[in-house]
C-alpha atoms as a PDB file:
ATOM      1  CA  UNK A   1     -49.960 -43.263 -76.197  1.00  0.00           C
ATOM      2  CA  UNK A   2     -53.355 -41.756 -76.243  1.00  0.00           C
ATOM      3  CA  UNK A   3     -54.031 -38.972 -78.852  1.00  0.00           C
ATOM      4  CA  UNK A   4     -54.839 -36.049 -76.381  1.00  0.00           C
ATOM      5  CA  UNK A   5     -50.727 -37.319 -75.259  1.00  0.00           C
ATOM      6  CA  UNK A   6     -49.790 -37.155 -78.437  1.00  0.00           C
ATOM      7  CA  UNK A   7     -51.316 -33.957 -80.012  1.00  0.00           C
ATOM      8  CA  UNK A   8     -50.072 -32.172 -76.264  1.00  0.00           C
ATOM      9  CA  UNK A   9     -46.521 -33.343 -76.583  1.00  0.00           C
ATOM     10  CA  UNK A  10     -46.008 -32.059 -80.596  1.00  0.00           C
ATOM     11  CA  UNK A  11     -47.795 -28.935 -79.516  1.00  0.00           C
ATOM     12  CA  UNK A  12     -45.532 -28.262 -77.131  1.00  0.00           C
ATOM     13  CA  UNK A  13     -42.380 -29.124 -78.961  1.00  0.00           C
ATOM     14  CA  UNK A  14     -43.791 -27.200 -81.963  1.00  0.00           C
ATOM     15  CA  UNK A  15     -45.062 -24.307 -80.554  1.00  0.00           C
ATOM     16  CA  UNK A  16     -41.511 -23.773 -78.153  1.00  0.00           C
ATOM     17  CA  UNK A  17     -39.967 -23.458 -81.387  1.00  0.00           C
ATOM     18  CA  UNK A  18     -41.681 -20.990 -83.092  1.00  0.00           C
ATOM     19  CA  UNK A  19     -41.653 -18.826 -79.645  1.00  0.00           C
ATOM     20  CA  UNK A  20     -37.805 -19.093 -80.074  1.00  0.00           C
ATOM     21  CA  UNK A  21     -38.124 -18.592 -83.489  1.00  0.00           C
ATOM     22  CA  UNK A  22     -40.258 -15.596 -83.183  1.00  0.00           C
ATOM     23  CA  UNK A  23     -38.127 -13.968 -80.556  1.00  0.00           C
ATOM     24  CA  UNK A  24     -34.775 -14.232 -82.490  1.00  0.00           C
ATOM     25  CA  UNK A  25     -37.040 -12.979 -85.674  1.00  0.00           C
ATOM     26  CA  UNK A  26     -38.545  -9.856 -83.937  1.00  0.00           C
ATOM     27  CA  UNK A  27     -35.096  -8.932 -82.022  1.00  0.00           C
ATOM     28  CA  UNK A  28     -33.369  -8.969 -85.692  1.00  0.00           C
ATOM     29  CA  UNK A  29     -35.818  -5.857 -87.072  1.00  0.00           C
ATOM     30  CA  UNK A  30     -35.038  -2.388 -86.199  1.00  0.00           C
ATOM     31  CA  UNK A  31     -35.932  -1.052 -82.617  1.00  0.00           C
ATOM     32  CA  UNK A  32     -38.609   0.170 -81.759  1.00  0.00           C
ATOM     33  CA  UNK A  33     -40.322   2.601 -79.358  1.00  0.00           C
ATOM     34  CA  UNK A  34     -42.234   2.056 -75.652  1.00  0.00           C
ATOM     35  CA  UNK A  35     -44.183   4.619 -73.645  1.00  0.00           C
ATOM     36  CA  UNK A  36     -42.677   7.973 -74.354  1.00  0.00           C
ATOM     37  CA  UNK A  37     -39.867   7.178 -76.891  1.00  0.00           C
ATOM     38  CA  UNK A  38     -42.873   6.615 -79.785  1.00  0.00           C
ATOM     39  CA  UNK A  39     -43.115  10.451 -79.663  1.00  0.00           C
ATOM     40  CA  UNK A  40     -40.278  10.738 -81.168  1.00  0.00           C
ATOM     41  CA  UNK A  41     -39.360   7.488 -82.620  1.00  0.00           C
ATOM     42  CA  UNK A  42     -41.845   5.154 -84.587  1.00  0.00           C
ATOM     43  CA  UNK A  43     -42.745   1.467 -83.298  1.00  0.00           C
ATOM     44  CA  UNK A  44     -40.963  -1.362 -84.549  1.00  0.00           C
ATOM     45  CA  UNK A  45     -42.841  -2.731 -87.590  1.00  0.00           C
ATOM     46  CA  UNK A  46     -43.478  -6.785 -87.786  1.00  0.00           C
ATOM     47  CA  UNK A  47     -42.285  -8.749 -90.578  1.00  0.00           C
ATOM     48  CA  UNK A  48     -44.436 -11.293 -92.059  1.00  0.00           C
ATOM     49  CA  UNK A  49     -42.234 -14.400 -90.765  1.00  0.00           C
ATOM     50  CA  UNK A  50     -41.905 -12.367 -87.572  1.00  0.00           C
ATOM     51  CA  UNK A  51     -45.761 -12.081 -87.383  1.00  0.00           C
ATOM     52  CA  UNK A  52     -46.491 -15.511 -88.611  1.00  0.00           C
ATOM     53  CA  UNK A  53     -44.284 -17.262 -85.685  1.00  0.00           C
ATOM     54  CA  UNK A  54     -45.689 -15.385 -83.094  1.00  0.00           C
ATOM     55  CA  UNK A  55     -49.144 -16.746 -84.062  1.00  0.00           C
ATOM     56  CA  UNK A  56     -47.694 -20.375 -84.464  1.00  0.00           C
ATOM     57  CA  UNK A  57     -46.363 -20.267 -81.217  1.00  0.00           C
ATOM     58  CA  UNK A  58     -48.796 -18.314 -79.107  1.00  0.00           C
ATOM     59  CA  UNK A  59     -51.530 -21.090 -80.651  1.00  0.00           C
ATOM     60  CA  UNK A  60     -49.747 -24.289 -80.383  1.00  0.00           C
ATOM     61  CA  UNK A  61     -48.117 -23.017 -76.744  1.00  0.00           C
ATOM     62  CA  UNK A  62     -51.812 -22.890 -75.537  1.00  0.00           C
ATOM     63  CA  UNK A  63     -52.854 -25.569 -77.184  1.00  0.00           C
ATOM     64  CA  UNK A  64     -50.134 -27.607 -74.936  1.00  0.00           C
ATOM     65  CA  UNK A  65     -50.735 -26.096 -71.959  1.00  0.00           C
ATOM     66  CA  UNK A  66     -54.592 -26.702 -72.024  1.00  0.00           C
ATOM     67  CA  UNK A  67     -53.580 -30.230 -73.028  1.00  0.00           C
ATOM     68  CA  UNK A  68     -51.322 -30.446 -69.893  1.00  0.00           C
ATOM     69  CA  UNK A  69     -53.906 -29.052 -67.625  1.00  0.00           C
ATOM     70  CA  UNK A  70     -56.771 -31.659 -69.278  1.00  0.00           C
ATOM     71  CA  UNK A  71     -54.726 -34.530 -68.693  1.00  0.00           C
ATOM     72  CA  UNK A  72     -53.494 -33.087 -65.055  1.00  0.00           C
ATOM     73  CA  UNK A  73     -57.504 -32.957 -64.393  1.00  0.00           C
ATOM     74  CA  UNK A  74     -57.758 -36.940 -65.501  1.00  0.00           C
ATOM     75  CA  UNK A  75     -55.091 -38.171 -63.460  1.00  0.00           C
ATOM     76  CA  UNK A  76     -56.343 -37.080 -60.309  1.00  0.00           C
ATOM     77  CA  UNK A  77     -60.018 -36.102 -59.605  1.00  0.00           C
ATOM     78  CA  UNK A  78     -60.089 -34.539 -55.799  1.00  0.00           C
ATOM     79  CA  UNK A  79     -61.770 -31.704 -55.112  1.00  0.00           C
ATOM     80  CA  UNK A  80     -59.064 -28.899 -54.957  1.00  0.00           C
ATOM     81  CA  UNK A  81     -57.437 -30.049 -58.032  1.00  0.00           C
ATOM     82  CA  UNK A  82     -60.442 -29.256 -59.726  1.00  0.00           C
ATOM     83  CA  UNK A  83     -60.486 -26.360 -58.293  1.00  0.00           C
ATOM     84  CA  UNK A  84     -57.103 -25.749 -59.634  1.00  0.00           C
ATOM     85  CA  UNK A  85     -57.876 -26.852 -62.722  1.00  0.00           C
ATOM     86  CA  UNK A  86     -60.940 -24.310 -63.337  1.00  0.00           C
ATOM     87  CA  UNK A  87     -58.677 -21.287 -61.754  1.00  0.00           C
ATOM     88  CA  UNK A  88     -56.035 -22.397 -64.338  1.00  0.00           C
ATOM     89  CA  UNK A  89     -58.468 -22.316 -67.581  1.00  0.00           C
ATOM     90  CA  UNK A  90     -59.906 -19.186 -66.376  1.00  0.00           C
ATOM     91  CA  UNK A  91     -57.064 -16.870 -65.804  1.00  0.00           C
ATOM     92  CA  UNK A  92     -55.273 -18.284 -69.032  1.00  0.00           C
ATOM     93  CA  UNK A  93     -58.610 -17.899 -71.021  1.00  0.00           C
ATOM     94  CA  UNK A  94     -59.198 -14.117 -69.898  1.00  0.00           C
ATOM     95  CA  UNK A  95     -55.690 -13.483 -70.230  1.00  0.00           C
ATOM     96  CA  UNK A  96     -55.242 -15.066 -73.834  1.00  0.00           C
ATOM     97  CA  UNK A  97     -58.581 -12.979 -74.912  1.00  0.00           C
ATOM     98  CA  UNK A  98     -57.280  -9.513 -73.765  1.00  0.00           C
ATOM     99  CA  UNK A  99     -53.679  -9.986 -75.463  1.00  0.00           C
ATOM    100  CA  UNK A 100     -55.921 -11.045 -78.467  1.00  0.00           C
ATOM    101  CA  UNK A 101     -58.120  -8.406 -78.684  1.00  0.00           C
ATOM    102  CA  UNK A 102     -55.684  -6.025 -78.476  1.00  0.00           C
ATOM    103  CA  UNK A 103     -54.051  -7.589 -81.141  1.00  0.00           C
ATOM    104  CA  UNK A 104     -57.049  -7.206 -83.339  1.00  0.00           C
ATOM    105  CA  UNK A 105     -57.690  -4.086 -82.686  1.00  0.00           C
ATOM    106  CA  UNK A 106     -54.472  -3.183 -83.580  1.00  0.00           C
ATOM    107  CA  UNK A 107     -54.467  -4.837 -86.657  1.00  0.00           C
ATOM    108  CA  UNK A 108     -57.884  -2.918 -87.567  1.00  0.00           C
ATOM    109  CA  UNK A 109     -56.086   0.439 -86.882  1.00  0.00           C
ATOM    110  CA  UNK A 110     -58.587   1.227 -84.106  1.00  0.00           C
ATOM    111  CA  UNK A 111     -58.033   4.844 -83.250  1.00  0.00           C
ATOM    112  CA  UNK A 112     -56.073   5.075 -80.220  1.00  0.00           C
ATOM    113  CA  UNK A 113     -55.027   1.672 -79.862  1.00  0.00           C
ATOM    114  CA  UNK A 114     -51.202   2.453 -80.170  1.00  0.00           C
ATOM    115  CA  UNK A 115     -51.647   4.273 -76.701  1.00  0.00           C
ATOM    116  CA  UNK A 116     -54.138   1.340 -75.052  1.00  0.00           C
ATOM    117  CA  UNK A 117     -52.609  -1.071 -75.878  1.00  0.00           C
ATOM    118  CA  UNK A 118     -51.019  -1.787 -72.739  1.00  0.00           C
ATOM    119  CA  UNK A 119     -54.088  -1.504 -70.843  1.00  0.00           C
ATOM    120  CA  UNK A 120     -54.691  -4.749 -72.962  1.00  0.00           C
ATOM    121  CA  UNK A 121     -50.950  -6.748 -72.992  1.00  0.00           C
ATOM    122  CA  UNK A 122     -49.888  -5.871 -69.138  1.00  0.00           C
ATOM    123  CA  UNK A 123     -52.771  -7.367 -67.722  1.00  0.00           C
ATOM    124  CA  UNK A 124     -53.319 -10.326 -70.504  1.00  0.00           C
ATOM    125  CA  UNK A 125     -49.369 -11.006 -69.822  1.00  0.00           C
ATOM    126  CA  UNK A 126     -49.888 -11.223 -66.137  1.00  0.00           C
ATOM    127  CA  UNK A 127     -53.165 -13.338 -66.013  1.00  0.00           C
ATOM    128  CA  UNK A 128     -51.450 -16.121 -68.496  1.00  0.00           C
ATOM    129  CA  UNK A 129     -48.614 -16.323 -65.993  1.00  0.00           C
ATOM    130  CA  UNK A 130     -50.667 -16.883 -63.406  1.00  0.00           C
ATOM    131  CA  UNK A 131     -51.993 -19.446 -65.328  1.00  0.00           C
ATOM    132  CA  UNK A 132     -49.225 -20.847 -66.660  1.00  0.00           C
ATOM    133  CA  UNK A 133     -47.928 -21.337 -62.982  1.00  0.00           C
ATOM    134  CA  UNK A 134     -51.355 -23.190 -61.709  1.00  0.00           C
ATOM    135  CA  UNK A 135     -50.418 -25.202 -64.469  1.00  0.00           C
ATOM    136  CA  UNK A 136     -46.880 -26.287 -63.616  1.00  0.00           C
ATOM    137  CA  UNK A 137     -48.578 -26.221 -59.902  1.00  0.00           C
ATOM    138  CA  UNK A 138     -51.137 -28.793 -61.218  1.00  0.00           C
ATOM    139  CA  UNK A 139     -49.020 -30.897 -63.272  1.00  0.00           C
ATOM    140  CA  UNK A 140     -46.570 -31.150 -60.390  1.00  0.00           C
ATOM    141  CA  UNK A 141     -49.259 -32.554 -58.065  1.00  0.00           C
ATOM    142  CA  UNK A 142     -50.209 -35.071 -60.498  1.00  0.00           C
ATOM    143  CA  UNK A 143     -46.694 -36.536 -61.193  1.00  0.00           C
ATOM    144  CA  UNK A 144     -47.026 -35.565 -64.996  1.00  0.00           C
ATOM    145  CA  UNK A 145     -43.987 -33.881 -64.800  1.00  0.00           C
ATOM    146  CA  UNK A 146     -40.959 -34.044 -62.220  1.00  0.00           C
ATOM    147  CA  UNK A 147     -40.513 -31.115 -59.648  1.00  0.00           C
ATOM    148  CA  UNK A 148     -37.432 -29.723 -61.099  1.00  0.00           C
ATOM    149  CA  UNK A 149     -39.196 -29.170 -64.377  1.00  0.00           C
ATOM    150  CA  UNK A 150     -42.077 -27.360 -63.067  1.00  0.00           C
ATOM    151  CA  UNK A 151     -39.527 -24.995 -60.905  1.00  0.00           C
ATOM    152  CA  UNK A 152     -37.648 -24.465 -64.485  1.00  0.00           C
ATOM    153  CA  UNK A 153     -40.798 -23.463 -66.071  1.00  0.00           C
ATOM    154  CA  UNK A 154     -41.816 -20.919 -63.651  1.00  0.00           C
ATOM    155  CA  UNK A 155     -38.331 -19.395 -63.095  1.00  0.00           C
ATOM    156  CA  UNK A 156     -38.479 -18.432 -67.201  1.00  0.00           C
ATOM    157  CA  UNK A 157     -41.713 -17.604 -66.903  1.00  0.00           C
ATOM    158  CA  UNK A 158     -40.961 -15.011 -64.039  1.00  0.00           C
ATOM    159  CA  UNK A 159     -38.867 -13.521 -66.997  1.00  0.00           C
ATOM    160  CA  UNK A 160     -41.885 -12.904 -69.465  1.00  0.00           C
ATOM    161  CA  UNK A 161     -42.922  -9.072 -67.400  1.00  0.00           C
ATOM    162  CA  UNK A 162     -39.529  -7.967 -68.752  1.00  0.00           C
ATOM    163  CA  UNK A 163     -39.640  -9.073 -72.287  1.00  0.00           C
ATOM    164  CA  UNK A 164     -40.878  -6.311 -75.099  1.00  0.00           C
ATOM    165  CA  UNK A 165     -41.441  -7.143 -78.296  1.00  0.00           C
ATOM    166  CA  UNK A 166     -40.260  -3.419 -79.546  1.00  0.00           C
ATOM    167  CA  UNK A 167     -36.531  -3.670 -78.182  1.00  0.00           C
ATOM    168  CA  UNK A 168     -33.851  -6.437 -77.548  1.00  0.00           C
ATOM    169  CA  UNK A 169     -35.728  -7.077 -74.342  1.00  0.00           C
ATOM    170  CA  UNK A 170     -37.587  -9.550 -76.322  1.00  0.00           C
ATOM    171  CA  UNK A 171     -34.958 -12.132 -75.899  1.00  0.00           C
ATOM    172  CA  UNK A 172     -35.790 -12.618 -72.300  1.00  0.00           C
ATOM    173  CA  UNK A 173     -38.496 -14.868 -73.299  1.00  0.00           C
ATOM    174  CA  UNK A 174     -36.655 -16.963 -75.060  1.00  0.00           C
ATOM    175  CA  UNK A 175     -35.284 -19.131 -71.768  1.00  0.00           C
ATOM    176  CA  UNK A 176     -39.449 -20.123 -71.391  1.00  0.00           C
ATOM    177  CA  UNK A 177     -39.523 -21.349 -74.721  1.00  0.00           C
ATOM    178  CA  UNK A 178     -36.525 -23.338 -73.959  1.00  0.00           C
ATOM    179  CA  UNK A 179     -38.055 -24.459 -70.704  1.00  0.00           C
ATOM    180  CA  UNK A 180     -41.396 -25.299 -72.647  1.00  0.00           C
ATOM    181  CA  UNK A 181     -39.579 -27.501 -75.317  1.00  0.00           C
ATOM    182  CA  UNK A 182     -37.450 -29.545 -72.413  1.00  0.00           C
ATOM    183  CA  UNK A 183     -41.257 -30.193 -71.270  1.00  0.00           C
ATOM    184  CA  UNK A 184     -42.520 -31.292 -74.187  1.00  0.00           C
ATOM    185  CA  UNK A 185     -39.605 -33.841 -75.330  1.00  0.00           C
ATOM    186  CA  UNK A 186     -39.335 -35.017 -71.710  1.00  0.00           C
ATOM    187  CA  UNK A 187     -42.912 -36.130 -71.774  1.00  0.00           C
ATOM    188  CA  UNK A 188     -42.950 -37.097 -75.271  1.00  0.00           C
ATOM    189  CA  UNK A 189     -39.751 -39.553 -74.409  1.00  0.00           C
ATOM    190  CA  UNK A 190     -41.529 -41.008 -71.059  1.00  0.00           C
ATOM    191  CA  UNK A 191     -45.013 -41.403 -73.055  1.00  0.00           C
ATOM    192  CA  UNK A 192     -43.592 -43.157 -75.450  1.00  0.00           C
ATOM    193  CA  UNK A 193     -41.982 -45.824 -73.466  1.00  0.00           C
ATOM    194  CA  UNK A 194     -44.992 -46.196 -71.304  1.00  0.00           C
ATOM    195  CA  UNK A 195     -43.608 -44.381 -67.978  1.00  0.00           C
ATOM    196  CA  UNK A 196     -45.467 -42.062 -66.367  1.00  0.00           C
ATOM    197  CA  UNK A 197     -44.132 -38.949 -66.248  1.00  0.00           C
ATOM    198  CA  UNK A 198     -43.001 -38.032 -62.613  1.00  0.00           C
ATOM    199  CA  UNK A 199     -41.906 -41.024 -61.631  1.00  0.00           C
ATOM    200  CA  UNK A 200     -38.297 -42.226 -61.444  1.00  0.00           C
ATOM    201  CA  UNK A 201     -38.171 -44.833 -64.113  1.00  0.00           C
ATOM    202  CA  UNK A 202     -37.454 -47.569 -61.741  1.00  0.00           C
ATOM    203  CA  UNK A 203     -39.766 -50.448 -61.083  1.00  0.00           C
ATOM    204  CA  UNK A 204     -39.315 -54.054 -59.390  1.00  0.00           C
ATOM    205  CA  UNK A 205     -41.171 -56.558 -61.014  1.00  0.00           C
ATOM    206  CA  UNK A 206     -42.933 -59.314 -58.934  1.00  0.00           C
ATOM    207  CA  UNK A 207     -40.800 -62.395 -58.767  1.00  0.00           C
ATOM    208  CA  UNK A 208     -42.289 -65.402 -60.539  1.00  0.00           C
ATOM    209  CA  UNK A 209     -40.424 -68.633 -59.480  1.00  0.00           C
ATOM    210  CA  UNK A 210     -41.296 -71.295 -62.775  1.00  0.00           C
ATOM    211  CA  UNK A 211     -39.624 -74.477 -61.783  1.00  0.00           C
ATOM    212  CA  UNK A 212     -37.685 -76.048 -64.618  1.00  0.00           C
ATOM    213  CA  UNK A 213     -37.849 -79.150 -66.914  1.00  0.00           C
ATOM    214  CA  UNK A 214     -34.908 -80.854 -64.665  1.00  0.00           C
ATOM    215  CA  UNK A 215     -36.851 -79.843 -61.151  1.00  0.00           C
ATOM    216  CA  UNK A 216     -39.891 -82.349 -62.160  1.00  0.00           C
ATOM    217  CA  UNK A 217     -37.099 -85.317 -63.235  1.00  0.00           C
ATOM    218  CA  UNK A 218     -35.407 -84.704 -59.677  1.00  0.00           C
ATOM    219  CA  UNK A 219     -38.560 -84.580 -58.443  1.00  0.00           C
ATOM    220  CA  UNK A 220     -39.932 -87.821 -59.812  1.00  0.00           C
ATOM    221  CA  UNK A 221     -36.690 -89.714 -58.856  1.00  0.00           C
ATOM    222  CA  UNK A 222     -37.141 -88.871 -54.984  1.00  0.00           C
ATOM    223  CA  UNK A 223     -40.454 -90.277 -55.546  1.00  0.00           C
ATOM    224  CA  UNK A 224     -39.645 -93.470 -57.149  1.00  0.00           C
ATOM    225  CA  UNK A 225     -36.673 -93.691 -53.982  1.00  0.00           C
ATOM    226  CA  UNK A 226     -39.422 -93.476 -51.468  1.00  0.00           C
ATOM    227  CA  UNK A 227     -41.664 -95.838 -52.738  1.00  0.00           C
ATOM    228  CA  UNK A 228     -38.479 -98.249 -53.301  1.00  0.00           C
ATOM    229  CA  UNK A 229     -38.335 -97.878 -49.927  1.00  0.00           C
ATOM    230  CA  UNK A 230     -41.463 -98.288 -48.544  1.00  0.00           C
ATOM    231  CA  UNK A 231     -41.570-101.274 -50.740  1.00  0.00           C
END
């Protein structure tokens, strides 16, 4: 298994449990506040683990799904799929810089951030989405991964809009993490026995036909009979 497989796969399987982790950390702390409730209720305050998993996972989670779409883009090279490929990085790159600047900004207690921060996690949310489901798109044309688990992946993913990190909601994104560490174990498993993922683990090996020791014997006694006969 090549290393770009192998870093991709404990990416993945690393960085769907932190996002799990994270979400079950951040639903535990007291509510919070969206849109017109935080004028009379204070947002919900991260804890340090809380804080720390969320940057595991949103890290390693990319990291595996840039992996995916690299080796998506080196199993097949036609046109469109590049395409697909650039359209992929590019939404997921814009989107993963806006939910990242707002998150700096915050941090830096930027004047006004509390009420633009929005402008910064609706649209960031939506682009990676869109990426995320080029991806699974990409990955399903190249046979790394079956059908079924691309259609998994972009049913939880569907979910992520709803999920807020300042209520319960939150817990809706757990089912995508899920999803995302099926992925990764499913194409860790088929990597490491050398089958390519996609494919239906059935092969038919050419038939070799060796004759045996006790063929050439037979065969050198119907020899010796013929020229016996001849004789």
């Amino acid at each position: 298994m090549s290393r770009v497989k192998q870093i991709t796969c404990m990416c993945a399987i690393v960085g769907a449990v932190a996002w799990v982790a994270a979400c079950l950390a951040l639903a535990s702390l007291p509510t919070g506040c969206v849109a017109e409730e935080c004028e009379t209720r204070p947002q919900r305050d991260w804890s340090p683990l809380a804080t720390s998993l969320v940057v595991v996972a949103f890290v390693l989670v990319t990291a595996s799904a840039l992996g995916l779409v690299v080796l998506a883009s080196d199993a097949s090279a036609t046109g469109r799929l590049r395409q697909l490929k650039q359209a992929a990085l590019i939404s997921g790159g814009i989107g993963v810089g806006l939910l990242a600047l707002g998150a700096i900004l915050l941090a830096l207690e930027v004047p006004g951030m509390n009420n633009a921060m929005p402008g910064f996690v609706v649209p960031g949310v939506i682009l990676c989405i869109v990426a995320a489901a080029l991806t699974a798109w990409l990955v399903v044309k190249t046979r790394l991964l079956p059908g079924w688990v691309a259609v998994v992946l972009a049913a939880t993913a569907a979910l992520l809009p709803g999920a807020n990190e300042q209520n319960d909601s939150i817990l809706l994104a757990i089912p995508f993490g899920l999803a995302w560490l099926g992925a990764g174990i499913l194409l860790l498993a088929r990597w490491s026995t050398g089958q390519r993922p996609g494919s239906s683990g059935s092969s038919v090996a050419p038939t070799r036909y060796q004759s045996s020791p006790g063929s050439h014997t037979e065969r050198a006694g119907v020899e010796s009979v013929r020229l016996d006969t001849i004789g």
